[in-house]
N, C-alpha and C. Protein backbone atom coordinates (compact mmCIF):
# COMPACT_ATOMS: atom_id res chain seq x y z
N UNK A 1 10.57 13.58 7.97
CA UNK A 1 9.66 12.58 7.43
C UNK A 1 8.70 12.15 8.53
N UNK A 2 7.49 12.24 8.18
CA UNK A 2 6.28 11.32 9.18
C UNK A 2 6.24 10.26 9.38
N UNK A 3 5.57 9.82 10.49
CA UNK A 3 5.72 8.31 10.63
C UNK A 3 5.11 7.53 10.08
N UNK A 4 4.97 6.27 9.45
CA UNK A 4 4.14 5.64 8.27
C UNK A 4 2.91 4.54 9.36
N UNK A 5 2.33 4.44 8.40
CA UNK A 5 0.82 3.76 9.01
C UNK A 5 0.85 1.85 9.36
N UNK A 6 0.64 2.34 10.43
CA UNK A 6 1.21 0.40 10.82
C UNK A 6 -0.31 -0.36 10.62
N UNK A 7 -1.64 0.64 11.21
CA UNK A 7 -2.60 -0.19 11.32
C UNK A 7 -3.78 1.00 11.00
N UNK A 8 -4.90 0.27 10.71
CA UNK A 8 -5.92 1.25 10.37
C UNK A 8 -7.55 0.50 10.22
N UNK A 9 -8.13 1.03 11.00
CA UNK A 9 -9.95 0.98 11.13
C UNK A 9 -10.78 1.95 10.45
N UNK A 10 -11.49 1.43 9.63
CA UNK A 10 -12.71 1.98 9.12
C UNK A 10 -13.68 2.31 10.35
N UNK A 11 -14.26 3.34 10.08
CA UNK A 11 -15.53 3.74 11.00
C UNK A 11 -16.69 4.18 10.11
N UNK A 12 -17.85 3.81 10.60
CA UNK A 12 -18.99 3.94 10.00
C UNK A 12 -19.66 5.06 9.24
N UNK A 13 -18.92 7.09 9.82
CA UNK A 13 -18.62 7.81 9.90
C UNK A 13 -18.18 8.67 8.64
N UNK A 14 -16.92 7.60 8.15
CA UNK A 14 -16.15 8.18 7.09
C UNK A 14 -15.25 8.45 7.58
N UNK A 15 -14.93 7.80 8.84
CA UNK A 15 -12.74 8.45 9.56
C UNK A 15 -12.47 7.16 9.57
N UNK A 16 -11.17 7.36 9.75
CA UNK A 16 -10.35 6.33 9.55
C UNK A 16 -9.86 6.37 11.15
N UNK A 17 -9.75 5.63 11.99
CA UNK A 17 -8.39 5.46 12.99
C UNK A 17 -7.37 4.76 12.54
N UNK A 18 -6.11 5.88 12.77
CA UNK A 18 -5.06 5.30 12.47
C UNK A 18 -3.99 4.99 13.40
N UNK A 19 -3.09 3.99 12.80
CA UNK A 19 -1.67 3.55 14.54
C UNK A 19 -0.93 3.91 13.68
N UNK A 20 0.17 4.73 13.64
CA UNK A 20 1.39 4.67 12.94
C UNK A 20 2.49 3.92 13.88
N UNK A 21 3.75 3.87 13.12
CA UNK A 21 4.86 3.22 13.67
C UNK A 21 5.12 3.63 14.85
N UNK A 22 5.27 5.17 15.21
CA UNK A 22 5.70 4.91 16.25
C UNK A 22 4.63 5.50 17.67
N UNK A 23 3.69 4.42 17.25
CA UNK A 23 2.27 3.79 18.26
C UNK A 23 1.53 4.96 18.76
N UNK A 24 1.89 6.40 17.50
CA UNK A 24 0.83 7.20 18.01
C UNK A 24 -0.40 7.04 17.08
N UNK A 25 -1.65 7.46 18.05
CA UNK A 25 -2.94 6.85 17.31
C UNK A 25 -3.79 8.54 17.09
N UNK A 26 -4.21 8.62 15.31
CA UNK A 26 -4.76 9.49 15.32
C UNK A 26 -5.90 9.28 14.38
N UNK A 27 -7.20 10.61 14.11
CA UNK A 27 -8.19 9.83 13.21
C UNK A 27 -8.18 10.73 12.21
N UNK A 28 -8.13 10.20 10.62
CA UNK A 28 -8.29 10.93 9.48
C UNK A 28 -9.77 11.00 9.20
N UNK A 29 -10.34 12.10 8.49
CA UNK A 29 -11.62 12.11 8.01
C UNK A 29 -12.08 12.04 6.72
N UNK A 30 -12.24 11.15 6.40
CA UNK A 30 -12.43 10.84 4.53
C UNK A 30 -13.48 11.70 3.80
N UNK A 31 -14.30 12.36 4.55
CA UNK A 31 -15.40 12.65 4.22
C UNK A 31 -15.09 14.07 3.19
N UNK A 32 -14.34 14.45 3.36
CA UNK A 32 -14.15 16.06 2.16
C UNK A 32 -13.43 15.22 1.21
N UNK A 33 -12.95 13.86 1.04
CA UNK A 33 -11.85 13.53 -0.06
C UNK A 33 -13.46 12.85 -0.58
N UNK A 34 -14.75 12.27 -0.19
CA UNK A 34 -15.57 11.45 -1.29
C UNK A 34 -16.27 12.28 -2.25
N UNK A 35 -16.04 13.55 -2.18
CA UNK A 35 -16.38 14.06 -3.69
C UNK A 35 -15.82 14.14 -4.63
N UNK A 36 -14.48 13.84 -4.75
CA UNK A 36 -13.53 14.01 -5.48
C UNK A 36 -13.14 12.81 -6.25
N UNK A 37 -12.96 12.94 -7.86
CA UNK A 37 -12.53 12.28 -8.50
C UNK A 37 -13.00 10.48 -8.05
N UNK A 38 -12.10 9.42 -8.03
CA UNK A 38 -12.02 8.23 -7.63
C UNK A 38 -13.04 8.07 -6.58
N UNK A 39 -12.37 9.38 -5.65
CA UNK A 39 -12.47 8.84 -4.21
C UNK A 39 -14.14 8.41 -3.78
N UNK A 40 -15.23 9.25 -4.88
CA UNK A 40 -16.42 9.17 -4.93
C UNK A 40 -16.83 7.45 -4.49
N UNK A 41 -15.83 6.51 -5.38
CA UNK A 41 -16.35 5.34 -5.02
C UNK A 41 -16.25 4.90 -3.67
N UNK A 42 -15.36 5.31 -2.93
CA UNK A 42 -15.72 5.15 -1.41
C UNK A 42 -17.01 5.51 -0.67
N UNK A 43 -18.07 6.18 -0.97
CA UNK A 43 -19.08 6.01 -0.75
C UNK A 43 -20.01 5.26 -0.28
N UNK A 44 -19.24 4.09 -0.75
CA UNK A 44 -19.62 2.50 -1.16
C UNK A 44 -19.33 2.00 0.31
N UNK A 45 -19.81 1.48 1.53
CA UNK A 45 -19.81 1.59 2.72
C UNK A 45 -18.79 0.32 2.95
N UNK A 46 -19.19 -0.93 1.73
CA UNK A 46 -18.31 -2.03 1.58
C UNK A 46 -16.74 -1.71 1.45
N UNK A 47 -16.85 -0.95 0.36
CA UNK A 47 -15.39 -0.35 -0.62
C UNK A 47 -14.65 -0.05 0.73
N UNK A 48 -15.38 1.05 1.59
CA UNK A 48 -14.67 1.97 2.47
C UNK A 48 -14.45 1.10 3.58
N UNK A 49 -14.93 -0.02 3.71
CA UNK A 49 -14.38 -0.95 4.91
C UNK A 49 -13.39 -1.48 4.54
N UNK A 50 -13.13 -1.95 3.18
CA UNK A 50 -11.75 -2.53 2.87
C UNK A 50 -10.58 -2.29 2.85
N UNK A 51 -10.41 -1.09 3.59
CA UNK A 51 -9.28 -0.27 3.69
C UNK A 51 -8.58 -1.57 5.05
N UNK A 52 -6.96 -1.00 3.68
CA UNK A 52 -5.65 -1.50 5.13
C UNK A 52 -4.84 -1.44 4.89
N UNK A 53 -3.60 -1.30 5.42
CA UNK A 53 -2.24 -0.77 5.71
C UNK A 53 -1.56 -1.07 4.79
N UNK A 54 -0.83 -0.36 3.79
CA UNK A 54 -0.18 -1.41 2.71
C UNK A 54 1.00 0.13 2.62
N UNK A 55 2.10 -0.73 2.61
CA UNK A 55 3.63 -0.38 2.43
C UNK A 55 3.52 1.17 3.33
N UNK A 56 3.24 1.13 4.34
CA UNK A 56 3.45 2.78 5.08
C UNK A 56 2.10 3.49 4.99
N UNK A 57 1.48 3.14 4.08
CA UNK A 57 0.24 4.03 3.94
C UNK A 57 -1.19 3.22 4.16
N UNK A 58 -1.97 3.41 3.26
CA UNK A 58 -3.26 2.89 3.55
C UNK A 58 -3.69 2.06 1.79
N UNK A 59 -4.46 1.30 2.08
CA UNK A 59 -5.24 1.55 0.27
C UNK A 59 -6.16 0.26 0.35
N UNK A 60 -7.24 1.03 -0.10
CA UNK A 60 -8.77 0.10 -0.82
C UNK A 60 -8.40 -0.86 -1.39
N UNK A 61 -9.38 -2.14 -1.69
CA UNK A 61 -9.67 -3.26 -2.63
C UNK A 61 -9.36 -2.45 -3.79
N UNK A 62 -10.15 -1.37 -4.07
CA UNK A 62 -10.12 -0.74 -5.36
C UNK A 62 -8.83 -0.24 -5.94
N UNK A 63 -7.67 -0.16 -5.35
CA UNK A 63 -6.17 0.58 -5.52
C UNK A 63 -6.63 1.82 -5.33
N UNK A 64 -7.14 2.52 -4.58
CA UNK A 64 -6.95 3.99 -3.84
C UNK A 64 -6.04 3.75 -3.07
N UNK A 65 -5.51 4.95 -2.62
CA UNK A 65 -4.58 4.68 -1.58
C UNK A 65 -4.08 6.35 -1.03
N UNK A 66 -3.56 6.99 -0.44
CA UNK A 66 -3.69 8.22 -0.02
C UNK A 66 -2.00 8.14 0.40
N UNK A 67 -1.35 9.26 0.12
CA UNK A 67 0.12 9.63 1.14
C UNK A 67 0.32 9.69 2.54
N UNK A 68 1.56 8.84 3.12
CA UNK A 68 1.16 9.00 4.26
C UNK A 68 1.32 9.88 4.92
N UNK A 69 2.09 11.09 4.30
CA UNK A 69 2.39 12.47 5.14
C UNK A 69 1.00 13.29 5.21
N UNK A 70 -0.30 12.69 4.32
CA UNK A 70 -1.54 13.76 4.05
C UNK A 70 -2.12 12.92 5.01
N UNK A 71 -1.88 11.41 5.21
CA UNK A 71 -2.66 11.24 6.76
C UNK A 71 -2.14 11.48 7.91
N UNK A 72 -0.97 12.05 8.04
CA UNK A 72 -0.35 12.24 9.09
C UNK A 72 -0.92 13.69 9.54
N UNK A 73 -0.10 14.22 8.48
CA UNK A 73 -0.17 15.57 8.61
C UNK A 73 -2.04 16.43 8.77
N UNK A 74 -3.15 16.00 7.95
CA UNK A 74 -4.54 16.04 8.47
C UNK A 74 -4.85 15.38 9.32
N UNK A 75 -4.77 14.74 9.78
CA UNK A 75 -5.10 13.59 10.85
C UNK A 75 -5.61 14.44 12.60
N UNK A 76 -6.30 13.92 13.17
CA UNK A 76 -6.02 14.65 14.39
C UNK A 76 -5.59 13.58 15.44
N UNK A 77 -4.44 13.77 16.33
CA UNK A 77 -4.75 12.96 17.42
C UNK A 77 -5.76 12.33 18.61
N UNK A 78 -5.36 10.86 18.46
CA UNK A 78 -6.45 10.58 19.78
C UNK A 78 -5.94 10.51 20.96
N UNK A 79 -6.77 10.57 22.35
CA UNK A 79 -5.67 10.74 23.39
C UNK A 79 -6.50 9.10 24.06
């Protein structure tokens, strides 16, 4: 099992920086998920700032929310 998402920053970009539990920090890239379905409404520069940590994972004002093994596991580390 991956480690779940303790903390998380919007960037201007379309990545996310993420802290998981156990305080490694890596950055997801939202940008291939805003064509898709829902995720289109992230677009929305507001929407996509409202992102934050909820139960292990992540999720929008809007109830998006993503798995946390698909941010783990895409994610790249930061050093």
């Amino acid at each position: 099992m991956n480690p779940r998402v303790a903390d998380v920053k919007p960037n201007q970009d379309f990545t996310l920086n993420l802290t998981f539990k156990n305080g490694e920090k890596r950055v997801f890239d939202m940008k291939p998920y805003l064509n898709i379905g829902r995720f289109t409404e992230l677009k929305d520069k507001t929407l996509f700032s409202s992102v934050i940590p909820a139960l292990g994972s992540i999720q929008w004002q809007n109830g998006l929310d993503l798995c946390p093994d698909t941010l783990y596991e895409e994610s790249e580390r930061l050093d």
